[in-house]
N, C-alpha and C. Protein backbone atom coordinates (compact mmCIF):
# COMPACT_ATOMS: atom_id res chain seq x y z
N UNK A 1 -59.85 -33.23 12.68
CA UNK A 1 -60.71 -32.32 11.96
C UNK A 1 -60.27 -32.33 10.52
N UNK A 2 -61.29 -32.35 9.79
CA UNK A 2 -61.10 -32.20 8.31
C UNK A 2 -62.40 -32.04 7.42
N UNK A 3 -61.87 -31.38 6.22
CA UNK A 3 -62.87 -30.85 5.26
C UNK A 3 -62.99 -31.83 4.20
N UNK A 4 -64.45 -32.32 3.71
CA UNK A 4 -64.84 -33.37 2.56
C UNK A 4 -65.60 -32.25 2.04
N UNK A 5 -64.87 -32.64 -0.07
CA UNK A 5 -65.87 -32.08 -0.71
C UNK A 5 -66.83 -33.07 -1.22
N UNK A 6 -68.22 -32.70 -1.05
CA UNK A 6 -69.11 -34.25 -1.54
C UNK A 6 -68.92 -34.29 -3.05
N UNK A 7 -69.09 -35.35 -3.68
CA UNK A 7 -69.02 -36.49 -4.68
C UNK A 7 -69.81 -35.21 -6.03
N UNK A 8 -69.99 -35.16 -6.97
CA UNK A 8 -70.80 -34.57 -7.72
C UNK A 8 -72.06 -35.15 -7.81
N UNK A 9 -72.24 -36.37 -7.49
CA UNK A 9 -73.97 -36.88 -7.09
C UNK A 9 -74.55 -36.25 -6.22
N UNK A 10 -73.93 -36.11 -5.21
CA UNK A 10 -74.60 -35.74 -3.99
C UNK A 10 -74.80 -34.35 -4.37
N UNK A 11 -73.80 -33.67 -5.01
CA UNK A 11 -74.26 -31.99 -5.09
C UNK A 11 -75.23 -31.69 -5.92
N UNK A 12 -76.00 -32.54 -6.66
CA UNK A 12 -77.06 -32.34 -7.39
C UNK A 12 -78.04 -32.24 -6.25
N UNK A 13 -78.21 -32.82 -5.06
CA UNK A 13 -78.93 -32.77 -4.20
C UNK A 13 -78.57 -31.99 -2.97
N UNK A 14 -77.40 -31.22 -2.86
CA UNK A 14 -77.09 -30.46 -1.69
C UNK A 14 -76.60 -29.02 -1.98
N UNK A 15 -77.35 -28.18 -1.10
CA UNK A 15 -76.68 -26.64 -1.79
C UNK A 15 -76.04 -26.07 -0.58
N UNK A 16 -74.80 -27.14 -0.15
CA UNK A 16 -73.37 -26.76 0.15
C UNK A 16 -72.46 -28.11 -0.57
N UNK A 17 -71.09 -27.76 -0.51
CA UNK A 17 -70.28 -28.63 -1.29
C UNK A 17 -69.56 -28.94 -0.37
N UNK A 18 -69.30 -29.00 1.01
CA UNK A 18 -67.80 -29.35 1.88
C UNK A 18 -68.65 -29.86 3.26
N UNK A 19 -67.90 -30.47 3.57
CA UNK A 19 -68.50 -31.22 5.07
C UNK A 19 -67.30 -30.68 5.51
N UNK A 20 -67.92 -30.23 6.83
CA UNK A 20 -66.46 -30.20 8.25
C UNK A 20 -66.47 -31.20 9.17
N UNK A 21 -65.47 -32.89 9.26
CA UNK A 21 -65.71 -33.40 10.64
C UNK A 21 -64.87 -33.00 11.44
N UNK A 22 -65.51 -33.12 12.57
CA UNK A 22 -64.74 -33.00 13.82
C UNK A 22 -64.80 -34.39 14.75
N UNK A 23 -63.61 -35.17 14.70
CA UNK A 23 -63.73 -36.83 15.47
C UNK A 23 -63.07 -36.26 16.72
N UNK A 24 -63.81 -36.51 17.99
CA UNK A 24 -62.60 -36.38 19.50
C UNK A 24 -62.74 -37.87 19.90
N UNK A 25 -60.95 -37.75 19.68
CA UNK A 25 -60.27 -39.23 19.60
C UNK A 25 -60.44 -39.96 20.34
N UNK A 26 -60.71 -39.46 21.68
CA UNK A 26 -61.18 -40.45 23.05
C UNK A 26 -62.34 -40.93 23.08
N UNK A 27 -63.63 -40.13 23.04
CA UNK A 27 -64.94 -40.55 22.98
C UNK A 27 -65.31 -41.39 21.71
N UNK A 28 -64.63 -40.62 20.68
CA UNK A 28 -65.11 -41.19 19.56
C UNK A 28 -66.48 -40.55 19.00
N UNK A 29 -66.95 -39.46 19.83
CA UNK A 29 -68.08 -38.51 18.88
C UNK A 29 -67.20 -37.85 17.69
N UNK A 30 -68.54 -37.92 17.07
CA UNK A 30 -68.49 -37.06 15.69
C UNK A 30 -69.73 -35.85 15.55
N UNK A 31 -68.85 -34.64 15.29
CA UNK A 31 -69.43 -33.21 15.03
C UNK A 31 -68.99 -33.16 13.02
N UNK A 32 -70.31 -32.97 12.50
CA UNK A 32 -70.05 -32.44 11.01
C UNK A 32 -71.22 -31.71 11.03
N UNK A 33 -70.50 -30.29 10.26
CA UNK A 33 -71.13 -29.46 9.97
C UNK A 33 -70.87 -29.08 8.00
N UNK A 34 -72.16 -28.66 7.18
CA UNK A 34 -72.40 -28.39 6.20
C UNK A 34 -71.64 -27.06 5.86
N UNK A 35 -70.50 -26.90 4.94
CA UNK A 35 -69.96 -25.32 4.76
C UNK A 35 -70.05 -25.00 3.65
N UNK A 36 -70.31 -24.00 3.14
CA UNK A 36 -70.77 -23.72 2.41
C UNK A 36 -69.23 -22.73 1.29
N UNK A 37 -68.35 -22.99 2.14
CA UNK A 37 -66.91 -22.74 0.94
C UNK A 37 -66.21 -23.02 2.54
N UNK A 38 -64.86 -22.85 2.05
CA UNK A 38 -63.58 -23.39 3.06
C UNK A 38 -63.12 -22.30 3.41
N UNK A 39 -63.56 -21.36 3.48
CA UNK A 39 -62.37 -19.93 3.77
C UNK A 39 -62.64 -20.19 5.68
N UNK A 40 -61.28 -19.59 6.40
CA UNK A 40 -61.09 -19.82 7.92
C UNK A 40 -62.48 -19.36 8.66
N UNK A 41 -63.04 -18.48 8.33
CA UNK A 41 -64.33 -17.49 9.25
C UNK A 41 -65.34 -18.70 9.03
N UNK A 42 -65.45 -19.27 7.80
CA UNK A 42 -66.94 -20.60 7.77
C UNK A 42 -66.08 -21.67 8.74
N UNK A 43 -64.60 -22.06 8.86
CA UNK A 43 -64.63 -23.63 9.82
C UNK A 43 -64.81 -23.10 10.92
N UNK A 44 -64.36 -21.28 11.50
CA UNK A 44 -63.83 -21.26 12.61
C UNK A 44 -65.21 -21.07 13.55
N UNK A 45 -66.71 -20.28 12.46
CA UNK A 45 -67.95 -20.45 13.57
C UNK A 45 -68.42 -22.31 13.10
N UNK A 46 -68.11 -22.92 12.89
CA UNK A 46 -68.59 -24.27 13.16
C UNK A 46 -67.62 -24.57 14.09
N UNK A 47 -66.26 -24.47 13.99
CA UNK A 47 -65.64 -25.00 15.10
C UNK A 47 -65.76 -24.59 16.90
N UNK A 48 -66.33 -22.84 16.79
CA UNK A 48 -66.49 -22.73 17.89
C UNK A 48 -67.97 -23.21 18.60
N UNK A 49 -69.01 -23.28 17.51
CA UNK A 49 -70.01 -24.15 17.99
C UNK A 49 -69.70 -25.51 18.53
N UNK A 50 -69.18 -26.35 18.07
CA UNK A 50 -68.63 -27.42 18.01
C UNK A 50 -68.03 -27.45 19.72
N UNK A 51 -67.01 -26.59 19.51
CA UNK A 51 -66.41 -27.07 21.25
C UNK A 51 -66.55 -25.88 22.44
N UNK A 52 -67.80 -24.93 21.87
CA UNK A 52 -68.14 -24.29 23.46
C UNK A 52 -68.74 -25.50 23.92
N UNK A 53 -68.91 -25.39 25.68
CA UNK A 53 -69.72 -26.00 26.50
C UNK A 53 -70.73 -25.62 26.27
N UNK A 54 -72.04 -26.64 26.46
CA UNK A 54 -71.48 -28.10 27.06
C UNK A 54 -71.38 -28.98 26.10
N UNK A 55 -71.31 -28.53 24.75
CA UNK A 55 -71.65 -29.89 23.60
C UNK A 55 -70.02 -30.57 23.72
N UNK A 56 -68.90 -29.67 24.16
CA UNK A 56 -67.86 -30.57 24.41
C UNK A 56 -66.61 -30.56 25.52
N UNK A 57 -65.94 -31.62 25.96
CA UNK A 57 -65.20 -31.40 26.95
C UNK A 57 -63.63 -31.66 26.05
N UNK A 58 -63.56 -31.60 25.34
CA UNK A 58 -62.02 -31.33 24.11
C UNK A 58 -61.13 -31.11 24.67
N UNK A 59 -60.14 -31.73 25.29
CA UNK A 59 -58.94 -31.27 25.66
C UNK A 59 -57.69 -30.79 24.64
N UNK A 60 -57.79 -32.18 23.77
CA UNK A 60 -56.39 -32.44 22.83
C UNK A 60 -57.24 -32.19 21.33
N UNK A 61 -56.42 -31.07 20.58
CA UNK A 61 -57.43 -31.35 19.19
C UNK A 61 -56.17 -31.68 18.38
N UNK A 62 -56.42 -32.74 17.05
CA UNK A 62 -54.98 -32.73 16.23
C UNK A 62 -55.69 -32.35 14.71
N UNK A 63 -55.08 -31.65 14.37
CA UNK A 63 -55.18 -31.23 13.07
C UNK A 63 -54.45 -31.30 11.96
N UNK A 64 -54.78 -31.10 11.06
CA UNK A 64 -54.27 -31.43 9.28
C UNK A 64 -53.74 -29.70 9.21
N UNK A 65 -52.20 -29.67 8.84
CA UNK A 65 -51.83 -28.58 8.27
C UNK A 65 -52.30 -28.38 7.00
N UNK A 66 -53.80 -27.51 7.38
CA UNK A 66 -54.34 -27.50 6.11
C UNK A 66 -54.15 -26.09 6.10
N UNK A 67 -54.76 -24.88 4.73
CA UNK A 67 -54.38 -23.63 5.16
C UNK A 67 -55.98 -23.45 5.82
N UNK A 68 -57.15 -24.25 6.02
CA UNK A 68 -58.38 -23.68 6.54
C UNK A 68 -58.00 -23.38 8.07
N UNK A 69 -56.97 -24.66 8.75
CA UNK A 69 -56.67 -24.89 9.90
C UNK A 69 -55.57 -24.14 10.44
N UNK A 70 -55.06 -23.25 10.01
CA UNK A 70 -53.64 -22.81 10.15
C UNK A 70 -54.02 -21.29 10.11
N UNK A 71 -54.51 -20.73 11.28
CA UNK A 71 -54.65 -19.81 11.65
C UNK A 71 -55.16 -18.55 12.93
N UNK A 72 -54.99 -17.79 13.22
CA UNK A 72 -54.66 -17.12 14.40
C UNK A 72 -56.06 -17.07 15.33
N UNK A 73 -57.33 -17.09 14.63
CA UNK A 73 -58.35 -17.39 14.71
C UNK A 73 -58.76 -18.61 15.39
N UNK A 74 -58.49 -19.46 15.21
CA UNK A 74 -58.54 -20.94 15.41
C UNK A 74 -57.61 -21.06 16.71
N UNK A 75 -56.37 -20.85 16.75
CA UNK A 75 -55.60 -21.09 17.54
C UNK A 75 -56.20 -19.79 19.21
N UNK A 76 -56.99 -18.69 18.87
CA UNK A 76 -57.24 -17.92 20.30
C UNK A 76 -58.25 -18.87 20.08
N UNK A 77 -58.95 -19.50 19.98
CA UNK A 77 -60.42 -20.35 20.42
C UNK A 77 -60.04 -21.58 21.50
N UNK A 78 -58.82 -22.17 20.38
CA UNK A 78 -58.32 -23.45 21.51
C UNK A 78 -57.87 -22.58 22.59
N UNK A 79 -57.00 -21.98 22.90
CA UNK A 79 -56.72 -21.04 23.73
C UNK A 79 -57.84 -20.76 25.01
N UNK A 80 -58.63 -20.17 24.17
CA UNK A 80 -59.87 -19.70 25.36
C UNK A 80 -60.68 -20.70 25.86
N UNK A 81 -60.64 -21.89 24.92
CA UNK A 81 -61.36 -23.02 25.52
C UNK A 81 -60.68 -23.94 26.49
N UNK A 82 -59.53 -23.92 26.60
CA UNK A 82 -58.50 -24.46 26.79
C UNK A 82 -57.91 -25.91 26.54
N UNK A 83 -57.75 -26.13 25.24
CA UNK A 83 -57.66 -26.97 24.21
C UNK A 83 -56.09 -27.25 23.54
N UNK A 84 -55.36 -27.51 23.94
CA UNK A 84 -53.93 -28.25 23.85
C UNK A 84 -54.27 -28.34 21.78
N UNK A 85 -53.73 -28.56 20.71
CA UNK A 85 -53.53 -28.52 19.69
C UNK A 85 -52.44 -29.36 19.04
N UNK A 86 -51.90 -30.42 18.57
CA UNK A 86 -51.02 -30.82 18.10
C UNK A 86 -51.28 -31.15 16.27
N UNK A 87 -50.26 -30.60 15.55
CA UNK A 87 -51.07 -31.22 14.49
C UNK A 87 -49.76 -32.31 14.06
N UNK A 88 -50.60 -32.98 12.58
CA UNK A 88 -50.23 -34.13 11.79
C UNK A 88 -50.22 -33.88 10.48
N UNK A 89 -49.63 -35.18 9.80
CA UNK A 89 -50.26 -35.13 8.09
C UNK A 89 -51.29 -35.53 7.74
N UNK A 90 -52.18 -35.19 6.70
CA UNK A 90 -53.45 -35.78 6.43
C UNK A 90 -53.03 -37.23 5.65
């Protein structure tokens, strides 16, 4: 999972500035959603769209110690979904 801010071309044509992907490493789908700033409450309802059932079966998520990702919020979701978490460096 990670946050892109688009290019300044593209924001002449888009009225959000940050992409959220979400890659699950096994399948190889891709979830991106349009955010409209980075604060935790905008990744954490794309993220829970993202991996309620049935759009996903997510076991393992790895993440970027980013500060969007690094929080208590995020972590009861994997929790309730039951979603294992390891993170990395970007």
């Amino acid at each position: 999972m990670d946050i892109f801010k688009l290019c300044d071309e593209l924001l002449n044509y888009s009225k959000v500035p940050y992409i959220l992907s979400i890659v699950d490493h096994f399948s190889k789908y891709i979830w991106a959603y349009c955010l409209g700033n980075k604060t935790a409450e905008e990744v954490l309802k794309d993220f829970n769209l993202a991996l309620s059932p049935p759009l996903s079966v997510c076991k393992i998520w790895r993440r970027f110690d980013k500060v969007e990702f690094c929080n208590t919020e995020l972590n009861v979701s994997c929790i309730r979904y039951n979603i294992q978490y390891i993170t990395s460096s970007p």
